[in-house]
N, C-alpha and C. Protein backbone atom coordinates (compact mmCIF):
# COMPACT_ATOMS: atom_id res chain seq x y z
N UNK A 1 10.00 20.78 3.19
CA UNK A 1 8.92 20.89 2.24
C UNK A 1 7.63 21.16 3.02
N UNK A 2 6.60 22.36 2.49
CA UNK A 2 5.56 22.15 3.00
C UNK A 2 4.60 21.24 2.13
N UNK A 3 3.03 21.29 2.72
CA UNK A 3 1.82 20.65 2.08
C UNK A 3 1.91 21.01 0.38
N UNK A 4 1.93 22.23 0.28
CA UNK A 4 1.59 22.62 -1.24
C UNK A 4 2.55 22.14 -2.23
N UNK A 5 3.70 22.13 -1.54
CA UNK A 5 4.78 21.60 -2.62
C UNK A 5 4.67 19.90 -2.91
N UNK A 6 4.20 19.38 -1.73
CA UNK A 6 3.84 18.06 -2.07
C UNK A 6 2.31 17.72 -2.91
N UNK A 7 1.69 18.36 -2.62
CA UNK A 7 0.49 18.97 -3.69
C UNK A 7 0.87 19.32 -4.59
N UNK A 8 1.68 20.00 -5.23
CA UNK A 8 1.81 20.27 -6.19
C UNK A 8 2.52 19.07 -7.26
N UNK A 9 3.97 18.39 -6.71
CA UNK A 9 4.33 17.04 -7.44
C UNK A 9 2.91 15.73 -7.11
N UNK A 10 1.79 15.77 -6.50
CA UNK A 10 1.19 15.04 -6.47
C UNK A 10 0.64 15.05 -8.09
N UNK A 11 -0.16 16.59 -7.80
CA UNK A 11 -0.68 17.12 -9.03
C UNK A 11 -0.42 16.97 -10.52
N UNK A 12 1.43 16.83 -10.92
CA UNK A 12 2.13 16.78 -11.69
C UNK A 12 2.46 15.54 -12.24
N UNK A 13 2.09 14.70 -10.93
CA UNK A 13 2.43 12.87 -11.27
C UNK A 13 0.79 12.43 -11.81
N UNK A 14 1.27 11.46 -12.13
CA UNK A 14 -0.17 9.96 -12.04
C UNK A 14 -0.71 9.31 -10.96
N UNK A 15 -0.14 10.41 -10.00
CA UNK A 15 -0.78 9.63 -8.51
C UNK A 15 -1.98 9.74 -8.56
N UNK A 16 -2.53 8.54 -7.36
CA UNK A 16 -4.03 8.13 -7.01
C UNK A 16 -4.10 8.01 -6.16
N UNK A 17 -2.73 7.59 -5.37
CA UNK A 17 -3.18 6.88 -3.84
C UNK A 17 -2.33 7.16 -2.72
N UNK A 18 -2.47 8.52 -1.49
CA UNK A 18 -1.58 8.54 -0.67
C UNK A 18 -2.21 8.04 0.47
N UNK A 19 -1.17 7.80 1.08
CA UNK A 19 -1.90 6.88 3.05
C UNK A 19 -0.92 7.69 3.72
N UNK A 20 -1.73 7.87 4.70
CA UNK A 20 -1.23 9.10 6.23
C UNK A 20 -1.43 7.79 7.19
N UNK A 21 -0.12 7.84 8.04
CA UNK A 21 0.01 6.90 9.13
C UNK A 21 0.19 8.05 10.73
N UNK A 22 0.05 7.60 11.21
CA UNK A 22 0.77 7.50 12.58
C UNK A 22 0.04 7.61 13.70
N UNK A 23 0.70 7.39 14.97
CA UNK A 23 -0.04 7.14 16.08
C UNK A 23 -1.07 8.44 16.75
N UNK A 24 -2.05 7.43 17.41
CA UNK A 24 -3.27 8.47 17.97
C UNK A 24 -2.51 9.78 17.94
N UNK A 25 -3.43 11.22 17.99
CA UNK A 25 -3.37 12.20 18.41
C UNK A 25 -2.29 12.89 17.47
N UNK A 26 -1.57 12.27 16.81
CA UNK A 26 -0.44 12.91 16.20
C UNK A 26 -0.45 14.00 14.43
N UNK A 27 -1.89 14.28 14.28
CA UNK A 27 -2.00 14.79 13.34
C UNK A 27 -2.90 14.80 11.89
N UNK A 28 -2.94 13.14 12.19
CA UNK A 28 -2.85 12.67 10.48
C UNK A 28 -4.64 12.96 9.95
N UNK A 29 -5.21 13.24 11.07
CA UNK A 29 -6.52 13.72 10.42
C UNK A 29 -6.52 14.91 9.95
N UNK A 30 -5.74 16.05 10.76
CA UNK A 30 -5.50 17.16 10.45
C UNK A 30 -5.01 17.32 8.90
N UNK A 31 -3.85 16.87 8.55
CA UNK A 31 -2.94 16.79 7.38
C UNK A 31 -4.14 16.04 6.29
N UNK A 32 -4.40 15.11 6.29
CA UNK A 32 -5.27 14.45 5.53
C UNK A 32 -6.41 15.21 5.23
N UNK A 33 -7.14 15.86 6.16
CA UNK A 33 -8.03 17.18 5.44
C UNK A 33 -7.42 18.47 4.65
N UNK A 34 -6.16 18.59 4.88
CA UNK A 34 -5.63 19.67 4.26
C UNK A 34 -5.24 19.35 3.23
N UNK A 35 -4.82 18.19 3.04
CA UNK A 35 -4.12 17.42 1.70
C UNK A 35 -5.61 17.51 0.85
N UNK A 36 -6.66 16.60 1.13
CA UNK A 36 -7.88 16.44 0.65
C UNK A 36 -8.66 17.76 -0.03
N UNK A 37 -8.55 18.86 0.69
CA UNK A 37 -9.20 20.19 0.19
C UNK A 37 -7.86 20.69 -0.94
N UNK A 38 -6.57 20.37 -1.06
CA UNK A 38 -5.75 21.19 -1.73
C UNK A 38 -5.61 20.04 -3.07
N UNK A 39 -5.77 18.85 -2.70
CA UNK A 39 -5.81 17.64 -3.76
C UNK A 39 -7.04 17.40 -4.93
N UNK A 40 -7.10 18.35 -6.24
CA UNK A 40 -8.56 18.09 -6.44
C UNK A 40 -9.16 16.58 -6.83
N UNK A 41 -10.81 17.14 -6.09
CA UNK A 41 -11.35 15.76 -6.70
C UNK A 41 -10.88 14.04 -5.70
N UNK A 42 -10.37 14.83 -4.95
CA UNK A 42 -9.74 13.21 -3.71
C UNK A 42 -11.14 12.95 -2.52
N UNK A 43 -11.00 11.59 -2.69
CA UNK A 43 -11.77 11.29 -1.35
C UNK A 43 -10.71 10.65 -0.25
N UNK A 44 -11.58 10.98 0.81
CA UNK A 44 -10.92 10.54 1.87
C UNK A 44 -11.49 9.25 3.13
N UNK A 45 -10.48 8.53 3.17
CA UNK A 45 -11.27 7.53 3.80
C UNK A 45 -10.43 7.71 5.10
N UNK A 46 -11.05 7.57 6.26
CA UNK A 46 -10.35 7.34 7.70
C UNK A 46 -10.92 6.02 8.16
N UNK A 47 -9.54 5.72 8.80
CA UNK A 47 -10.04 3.97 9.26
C UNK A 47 -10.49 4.54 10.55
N UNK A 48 -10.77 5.89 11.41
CA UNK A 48 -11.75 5.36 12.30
C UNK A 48 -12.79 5.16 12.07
N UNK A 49 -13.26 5.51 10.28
CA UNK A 49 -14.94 4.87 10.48
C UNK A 49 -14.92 3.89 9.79
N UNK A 50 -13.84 3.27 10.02
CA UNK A 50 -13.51 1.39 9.54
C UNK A 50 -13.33 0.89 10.81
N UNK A 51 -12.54 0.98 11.62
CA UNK A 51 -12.23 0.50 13.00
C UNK A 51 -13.48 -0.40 13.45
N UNK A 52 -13.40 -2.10 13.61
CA UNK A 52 -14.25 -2.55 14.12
C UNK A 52 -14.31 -2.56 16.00
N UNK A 53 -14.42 -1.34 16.40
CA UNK A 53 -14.63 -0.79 17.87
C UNK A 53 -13.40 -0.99 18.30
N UNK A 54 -13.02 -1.13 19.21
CA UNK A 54 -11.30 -0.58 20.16
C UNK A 54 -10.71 -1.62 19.89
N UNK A 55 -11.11 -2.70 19.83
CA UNK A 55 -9.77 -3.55 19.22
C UNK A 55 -9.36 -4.13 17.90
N UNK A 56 -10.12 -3.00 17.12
CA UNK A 56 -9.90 -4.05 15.18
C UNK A 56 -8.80 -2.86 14.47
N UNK A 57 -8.04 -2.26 15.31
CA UNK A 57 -6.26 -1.71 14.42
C UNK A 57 -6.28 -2.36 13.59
N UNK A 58 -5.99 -4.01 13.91
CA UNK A 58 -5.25 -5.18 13.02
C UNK A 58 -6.41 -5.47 11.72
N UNK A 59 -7.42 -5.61 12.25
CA UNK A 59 -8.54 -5.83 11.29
C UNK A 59 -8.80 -4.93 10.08
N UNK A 60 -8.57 -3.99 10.92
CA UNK A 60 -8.66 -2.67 9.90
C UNK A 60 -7.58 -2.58 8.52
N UNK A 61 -6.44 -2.55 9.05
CA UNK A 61 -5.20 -2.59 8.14
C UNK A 61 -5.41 -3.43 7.28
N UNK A 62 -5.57 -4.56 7.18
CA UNK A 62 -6.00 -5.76 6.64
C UNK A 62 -6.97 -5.92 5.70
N UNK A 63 -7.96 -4.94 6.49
CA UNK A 63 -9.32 -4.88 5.20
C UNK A 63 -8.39 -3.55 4.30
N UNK A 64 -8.60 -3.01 4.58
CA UNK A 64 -8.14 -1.35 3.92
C UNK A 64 -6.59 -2.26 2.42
N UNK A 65 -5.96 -2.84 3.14
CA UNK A 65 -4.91 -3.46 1.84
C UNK A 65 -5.85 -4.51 0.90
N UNK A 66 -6.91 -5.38 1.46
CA UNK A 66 -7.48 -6.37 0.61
C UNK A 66 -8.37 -5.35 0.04
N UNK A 67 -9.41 -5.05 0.78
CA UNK A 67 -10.50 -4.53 -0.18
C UNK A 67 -10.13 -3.33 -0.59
N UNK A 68 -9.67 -2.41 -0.46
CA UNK A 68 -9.80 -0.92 -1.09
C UNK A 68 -8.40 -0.92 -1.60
N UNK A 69 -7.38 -0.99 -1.38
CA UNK A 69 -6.18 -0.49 -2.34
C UNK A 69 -5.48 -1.68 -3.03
N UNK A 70 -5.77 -3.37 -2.92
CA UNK A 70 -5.38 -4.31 -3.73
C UNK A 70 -6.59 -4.21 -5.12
N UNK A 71 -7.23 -4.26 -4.63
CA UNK A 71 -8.30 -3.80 -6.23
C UNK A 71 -7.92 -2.37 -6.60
N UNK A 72 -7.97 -1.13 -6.14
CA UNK A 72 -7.66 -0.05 -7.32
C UNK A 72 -6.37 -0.30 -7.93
N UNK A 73 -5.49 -1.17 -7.18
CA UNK A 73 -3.89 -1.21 -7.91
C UNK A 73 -3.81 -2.66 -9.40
N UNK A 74 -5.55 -3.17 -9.35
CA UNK A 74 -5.71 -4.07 -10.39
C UNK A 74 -6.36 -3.05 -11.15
N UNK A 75 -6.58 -1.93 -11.13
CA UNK A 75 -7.76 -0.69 -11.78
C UNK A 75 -9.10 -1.35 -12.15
N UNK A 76 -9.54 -2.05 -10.51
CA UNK A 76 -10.84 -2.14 -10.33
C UNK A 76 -11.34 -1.58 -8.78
N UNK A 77 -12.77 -1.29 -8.61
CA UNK A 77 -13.15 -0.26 -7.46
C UNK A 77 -12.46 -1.26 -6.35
N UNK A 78 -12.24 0.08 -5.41
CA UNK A 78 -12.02 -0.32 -4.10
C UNK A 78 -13.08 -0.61 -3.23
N UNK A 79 -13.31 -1.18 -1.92
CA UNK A 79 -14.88 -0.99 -1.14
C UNK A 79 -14.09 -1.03 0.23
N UNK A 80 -14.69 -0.34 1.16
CA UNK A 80 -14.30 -0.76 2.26
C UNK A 80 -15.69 -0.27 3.36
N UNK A 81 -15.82 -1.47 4.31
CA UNK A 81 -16.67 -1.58 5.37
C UNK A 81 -16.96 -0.38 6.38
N UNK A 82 -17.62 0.30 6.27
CA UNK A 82 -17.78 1.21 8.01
C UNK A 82 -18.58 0.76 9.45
N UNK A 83 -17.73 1.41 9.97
CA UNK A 83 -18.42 0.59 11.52
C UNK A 83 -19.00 1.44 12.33
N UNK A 84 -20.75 0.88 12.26
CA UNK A 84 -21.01 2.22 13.13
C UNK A 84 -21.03 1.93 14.93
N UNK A 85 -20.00 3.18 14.99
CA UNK A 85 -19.99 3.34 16.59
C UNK A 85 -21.01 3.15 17.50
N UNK A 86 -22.11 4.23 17.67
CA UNK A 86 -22.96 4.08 17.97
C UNK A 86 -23.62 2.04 18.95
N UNK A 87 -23.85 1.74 17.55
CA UNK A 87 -24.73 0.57 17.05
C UNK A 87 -23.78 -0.57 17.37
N UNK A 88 -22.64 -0.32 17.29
CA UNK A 88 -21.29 -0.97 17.69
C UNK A 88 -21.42 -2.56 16.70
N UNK A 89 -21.91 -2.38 15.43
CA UNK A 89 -21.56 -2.94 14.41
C UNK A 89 -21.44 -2.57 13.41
N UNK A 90 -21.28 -3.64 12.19
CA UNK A 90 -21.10 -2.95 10.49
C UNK A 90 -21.83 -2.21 10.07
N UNK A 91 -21.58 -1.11 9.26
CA UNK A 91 -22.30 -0.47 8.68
C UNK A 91 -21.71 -0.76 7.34
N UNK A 92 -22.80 0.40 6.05
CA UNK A 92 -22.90 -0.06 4.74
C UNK A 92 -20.99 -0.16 4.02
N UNK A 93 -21.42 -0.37 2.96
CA UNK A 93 -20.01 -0.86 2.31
C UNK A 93 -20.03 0.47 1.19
N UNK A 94 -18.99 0.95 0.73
CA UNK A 94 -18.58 2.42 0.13
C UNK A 94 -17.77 1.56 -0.67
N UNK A 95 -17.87 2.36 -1.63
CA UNK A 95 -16.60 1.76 -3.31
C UNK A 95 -16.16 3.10 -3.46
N UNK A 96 -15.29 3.12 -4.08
CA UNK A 96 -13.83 4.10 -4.63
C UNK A 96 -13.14 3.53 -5.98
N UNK A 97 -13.77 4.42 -6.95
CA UNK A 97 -13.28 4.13 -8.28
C UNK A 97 -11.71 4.35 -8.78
N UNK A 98 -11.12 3.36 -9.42
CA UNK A 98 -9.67 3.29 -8.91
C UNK A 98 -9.13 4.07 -9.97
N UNK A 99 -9.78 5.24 -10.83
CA UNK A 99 -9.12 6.39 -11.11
C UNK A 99 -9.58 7.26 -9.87
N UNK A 100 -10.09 7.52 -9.03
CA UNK A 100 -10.44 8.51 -7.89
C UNK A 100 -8.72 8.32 -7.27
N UNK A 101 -8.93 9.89 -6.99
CA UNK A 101 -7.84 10.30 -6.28
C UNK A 101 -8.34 9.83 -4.55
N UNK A 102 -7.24 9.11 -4.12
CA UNK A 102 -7.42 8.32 -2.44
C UNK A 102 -7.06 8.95 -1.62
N UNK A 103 -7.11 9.26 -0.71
CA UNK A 103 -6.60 9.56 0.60
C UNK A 103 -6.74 8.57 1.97
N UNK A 104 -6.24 7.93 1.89
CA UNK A 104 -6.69 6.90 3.02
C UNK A 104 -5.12 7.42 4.37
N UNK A 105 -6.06 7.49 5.96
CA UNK A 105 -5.22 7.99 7.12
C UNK A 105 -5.84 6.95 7.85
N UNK A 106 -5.22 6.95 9.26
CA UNK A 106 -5.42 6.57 10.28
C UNK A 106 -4.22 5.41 10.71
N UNK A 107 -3.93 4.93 11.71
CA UNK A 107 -2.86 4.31 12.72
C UNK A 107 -3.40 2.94 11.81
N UNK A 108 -2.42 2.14 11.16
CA UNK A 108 -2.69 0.78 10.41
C UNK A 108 -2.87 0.67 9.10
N UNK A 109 -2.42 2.32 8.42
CA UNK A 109 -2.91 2.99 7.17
C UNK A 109 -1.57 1.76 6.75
N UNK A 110 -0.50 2.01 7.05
CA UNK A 110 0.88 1.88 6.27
C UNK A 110 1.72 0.46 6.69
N UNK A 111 1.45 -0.26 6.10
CA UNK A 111 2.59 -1.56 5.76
C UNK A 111 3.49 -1.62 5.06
N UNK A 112 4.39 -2.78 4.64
CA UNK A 112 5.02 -2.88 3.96
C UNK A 112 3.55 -3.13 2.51
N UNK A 113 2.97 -4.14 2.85
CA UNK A 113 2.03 -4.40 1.72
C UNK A 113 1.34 -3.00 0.78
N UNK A 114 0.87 -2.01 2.00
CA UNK A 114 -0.02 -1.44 1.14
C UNK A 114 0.68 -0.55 0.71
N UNK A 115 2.42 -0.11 1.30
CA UNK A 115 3.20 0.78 0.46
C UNK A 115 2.91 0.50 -0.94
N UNK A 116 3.22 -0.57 -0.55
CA UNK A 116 3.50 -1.11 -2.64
C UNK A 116 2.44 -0.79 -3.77
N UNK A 117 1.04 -0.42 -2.74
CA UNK A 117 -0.10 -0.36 -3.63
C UNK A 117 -0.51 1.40 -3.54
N UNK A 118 0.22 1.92 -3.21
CA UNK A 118 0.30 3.09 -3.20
C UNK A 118 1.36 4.14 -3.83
N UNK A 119 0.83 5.38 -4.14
CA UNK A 119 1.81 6.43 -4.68
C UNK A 119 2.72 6.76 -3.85
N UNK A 120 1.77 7.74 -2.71
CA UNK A 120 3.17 8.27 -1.58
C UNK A 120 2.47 7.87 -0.75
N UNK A 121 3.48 7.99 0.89
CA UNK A 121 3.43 7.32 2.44
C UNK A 121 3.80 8.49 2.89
N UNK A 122 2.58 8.63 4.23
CA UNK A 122 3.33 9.82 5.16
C UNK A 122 2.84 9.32 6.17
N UNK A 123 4.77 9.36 7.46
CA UNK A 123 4.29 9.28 9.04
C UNK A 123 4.31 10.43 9.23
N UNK A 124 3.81 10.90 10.50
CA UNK A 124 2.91 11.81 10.96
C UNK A 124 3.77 11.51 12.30
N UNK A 125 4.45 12.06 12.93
CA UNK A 125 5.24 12.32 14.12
C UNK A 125 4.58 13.91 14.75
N UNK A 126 4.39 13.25 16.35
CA UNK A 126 4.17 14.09 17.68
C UNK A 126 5.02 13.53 18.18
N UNK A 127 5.07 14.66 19.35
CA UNK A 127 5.70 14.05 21.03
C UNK A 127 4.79 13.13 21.48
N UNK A 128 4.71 12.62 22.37
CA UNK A 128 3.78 11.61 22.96
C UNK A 128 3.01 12.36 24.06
N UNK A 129 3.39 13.38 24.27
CA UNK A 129 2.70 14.09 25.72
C UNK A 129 1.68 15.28 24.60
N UNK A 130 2.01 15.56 23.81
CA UNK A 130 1.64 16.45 22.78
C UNK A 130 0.29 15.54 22.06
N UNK A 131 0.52 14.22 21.82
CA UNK A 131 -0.27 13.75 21.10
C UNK A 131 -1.45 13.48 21.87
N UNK A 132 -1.33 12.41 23.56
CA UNK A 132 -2.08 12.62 24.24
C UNK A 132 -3.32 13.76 24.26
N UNK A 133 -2.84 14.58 24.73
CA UNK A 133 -3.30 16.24 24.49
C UNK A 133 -4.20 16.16 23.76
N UNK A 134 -4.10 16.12 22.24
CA UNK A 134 -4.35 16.29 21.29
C UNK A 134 -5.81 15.71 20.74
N UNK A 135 -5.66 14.32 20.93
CA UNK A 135 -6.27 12.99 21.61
C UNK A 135 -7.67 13.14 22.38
N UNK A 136 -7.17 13.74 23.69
CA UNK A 136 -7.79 13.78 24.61
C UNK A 136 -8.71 14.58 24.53
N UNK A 137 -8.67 15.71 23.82
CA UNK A 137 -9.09 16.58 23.61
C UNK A 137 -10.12 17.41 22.95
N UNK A 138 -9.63 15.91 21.92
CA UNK A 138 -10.56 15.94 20.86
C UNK A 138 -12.07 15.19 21.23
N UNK A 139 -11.47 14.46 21.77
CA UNK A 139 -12.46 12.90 22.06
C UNK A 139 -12.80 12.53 23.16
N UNK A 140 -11.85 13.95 24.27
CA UNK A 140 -12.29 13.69 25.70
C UNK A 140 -12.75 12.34 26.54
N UNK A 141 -13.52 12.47 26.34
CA UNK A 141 -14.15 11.42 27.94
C UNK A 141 -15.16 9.86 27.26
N UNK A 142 -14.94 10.20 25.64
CA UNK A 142 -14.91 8.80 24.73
C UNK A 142 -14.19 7.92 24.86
N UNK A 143 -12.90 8.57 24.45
CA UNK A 143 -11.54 8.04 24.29
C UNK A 143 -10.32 7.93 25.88
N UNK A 144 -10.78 8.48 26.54
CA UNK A 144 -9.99 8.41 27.70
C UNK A 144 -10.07 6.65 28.34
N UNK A 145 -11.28 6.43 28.79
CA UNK A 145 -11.12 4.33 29.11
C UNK A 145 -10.50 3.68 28.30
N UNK A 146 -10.09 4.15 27.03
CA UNK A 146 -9.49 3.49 25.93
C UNK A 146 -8.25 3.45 25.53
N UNK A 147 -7.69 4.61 25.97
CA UNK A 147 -6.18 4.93 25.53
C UNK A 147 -5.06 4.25 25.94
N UNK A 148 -4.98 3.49 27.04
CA UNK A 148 -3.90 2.48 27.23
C UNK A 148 -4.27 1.38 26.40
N UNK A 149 -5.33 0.66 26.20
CA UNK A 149 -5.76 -0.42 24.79
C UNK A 149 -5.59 -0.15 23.49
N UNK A 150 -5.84 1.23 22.99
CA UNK A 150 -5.52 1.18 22.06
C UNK A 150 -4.11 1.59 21.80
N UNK A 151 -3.44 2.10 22.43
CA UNK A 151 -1.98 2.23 22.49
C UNK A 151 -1.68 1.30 22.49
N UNK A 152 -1.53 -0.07 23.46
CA UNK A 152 -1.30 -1.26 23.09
C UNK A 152 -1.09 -2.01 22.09
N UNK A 153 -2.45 -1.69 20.86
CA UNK A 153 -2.31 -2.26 19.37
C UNK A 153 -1.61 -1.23 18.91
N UNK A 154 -1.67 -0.17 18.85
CA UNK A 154 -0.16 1.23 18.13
C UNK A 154 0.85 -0.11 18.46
N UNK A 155 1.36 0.04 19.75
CA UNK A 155 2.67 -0.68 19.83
C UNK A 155 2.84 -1.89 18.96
N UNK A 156 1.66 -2.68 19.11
CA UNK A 156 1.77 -4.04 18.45
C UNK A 156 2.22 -3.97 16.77
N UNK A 157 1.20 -2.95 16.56
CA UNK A 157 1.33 -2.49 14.87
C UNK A 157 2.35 -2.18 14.59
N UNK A 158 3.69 -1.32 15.06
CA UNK A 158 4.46 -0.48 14.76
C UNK A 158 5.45 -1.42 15.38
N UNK A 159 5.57 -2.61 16.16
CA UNK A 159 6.86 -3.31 16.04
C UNK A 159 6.47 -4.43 14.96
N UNK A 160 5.33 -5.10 14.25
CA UNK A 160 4.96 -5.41 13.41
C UNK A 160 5.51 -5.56 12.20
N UNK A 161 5.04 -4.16 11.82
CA UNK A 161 5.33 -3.53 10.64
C UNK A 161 6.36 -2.56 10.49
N UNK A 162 6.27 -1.48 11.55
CA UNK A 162 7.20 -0.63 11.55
C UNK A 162 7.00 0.67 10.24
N UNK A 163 5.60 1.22 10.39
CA UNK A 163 5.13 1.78 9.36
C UNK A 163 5.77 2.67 8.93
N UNK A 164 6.86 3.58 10.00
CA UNK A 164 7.51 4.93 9.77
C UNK A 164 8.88 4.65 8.54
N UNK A 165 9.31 3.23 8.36
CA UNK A 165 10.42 3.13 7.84
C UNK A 165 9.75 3.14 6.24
N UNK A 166 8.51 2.50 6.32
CA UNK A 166 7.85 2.42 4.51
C UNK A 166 7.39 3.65 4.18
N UNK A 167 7.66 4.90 4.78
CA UNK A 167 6.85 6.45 4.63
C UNK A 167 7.90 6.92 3.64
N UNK A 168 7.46 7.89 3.00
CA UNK A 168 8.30 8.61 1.61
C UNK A 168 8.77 9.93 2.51
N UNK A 169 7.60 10.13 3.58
CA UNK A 169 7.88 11.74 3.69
C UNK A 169 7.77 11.37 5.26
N UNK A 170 8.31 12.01 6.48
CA UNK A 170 7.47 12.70 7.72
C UNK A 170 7.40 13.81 7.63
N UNK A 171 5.96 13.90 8.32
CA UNK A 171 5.51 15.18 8.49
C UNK A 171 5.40 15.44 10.36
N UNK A 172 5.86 16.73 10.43
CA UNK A 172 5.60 17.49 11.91
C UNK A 172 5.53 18.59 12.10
N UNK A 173 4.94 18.63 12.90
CA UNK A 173 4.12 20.18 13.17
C UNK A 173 4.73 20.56 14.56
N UNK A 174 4.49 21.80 15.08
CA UNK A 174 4.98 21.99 16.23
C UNK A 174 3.41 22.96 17.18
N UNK A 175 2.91 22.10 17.20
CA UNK A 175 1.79 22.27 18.02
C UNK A 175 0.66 23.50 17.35
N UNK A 176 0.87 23.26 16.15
CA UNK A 176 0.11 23.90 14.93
C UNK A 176 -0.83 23.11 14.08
N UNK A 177 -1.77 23.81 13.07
CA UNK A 177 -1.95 22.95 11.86
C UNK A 177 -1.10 22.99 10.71
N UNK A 178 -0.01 23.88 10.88
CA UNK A 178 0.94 23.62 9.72
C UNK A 178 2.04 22.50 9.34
N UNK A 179 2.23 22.07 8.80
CA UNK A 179 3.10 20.72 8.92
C UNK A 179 4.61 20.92 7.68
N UNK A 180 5.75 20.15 8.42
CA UNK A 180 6.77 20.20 7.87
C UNK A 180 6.71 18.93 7.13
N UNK A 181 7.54 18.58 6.04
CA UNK A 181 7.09 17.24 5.36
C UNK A 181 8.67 16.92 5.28
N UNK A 182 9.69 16.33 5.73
CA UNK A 182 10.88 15.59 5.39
C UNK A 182 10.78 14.61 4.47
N UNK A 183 11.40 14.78 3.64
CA UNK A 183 11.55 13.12 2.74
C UNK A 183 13.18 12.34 3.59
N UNK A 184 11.87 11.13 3.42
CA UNK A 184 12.91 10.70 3.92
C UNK A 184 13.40 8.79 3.15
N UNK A 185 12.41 8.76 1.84
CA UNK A 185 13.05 7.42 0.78
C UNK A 185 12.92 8.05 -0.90
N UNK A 186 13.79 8.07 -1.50
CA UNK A 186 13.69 8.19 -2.98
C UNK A 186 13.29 7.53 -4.03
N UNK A 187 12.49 6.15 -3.03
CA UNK A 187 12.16 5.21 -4.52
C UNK A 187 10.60 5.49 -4.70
């Protein structure tokens, strides 16, 4: 399956709420803007501008299931915190009206919990030498002192939770922006 066809049964359902998972470098910002421009009317939230600085993965996940997708799944607003980099604290608080179409990505997007409060789940699979790359590249000489730490919490998160098994679909690309989408649960 590509993007559009999953766009398109998005379109066709009562969905509100998809989450893009997977580890650094592997895509999911990419996919999540493409989903977002083909999805009308969706906002998009990325937990890196939730991330409370290099070590809040865990924090993040946590807020993102309490505040923003346990309230739209009561069909009341979502809110969730941004952190400004920079300033290297909180920034203002954002709401998301829980008919708004969601897009929420980033590494800590996908639990067992926030499956449940969601429409569809997508992991987002790279190679690891590919993702690096990718990563690095983007974010160069930001993100380089960082990448064995925050890999660290990836690992922690993903024997945790194990986000790839609660995903409806993976998606992979082969060193493109085009993406393949496997289903891979029917409920």
């Amino acid at each position: 399956m590509v993007l559009d066809e999953a766009v398109r049964r998005l379109g066709a359902s009562a969905a509100t709420t998809v989450l893009i998972d997977g580890r650094s470098g592997s895509g999911k910002s990419t996919l999540a803007t493409q989903l977002s421009r083909a999805w009308d009317d969706s906002v998009l939230v990325r937990l890196d501008d939730i991330y409370p600085g290099w070590d809040g993965l865990q924090w993040a996940a946590e807020h993102v299931q309490s505040s923003l997708l346990r309230p739209r799944s009561e069909h009341r607003p979502g809110h969730w915190r941004s952190w400004d980099w920079a300033a290297g604290s909180p920034g203002p608080w954002h709401t998301v009206d829980p008919e708004r179409r969601l897009i929420v990505e980033g590494v800590g997007t996908l639990t067992p919990g926030s499956r449940s409060l969601a429409d569809l789940a997508i992991w987002v699979d790279a190679d690891d030498d590919e993702r690096r790359h990718r990563a690095l590249s983007r974010d160069g000489e930001t993100y380089l002192p960082h990448w064995d730490r925050w890999a660290a919490q990836e690992d922690a998160f993903i024997a945790r939770y194990d986000p790839r098994r609660s995903a409806d679909l993976i998606a992979t690309s082969a060193k493109t922006d085009e993406f393949t989408l496997t289903a891979v649960r029917t409920s």
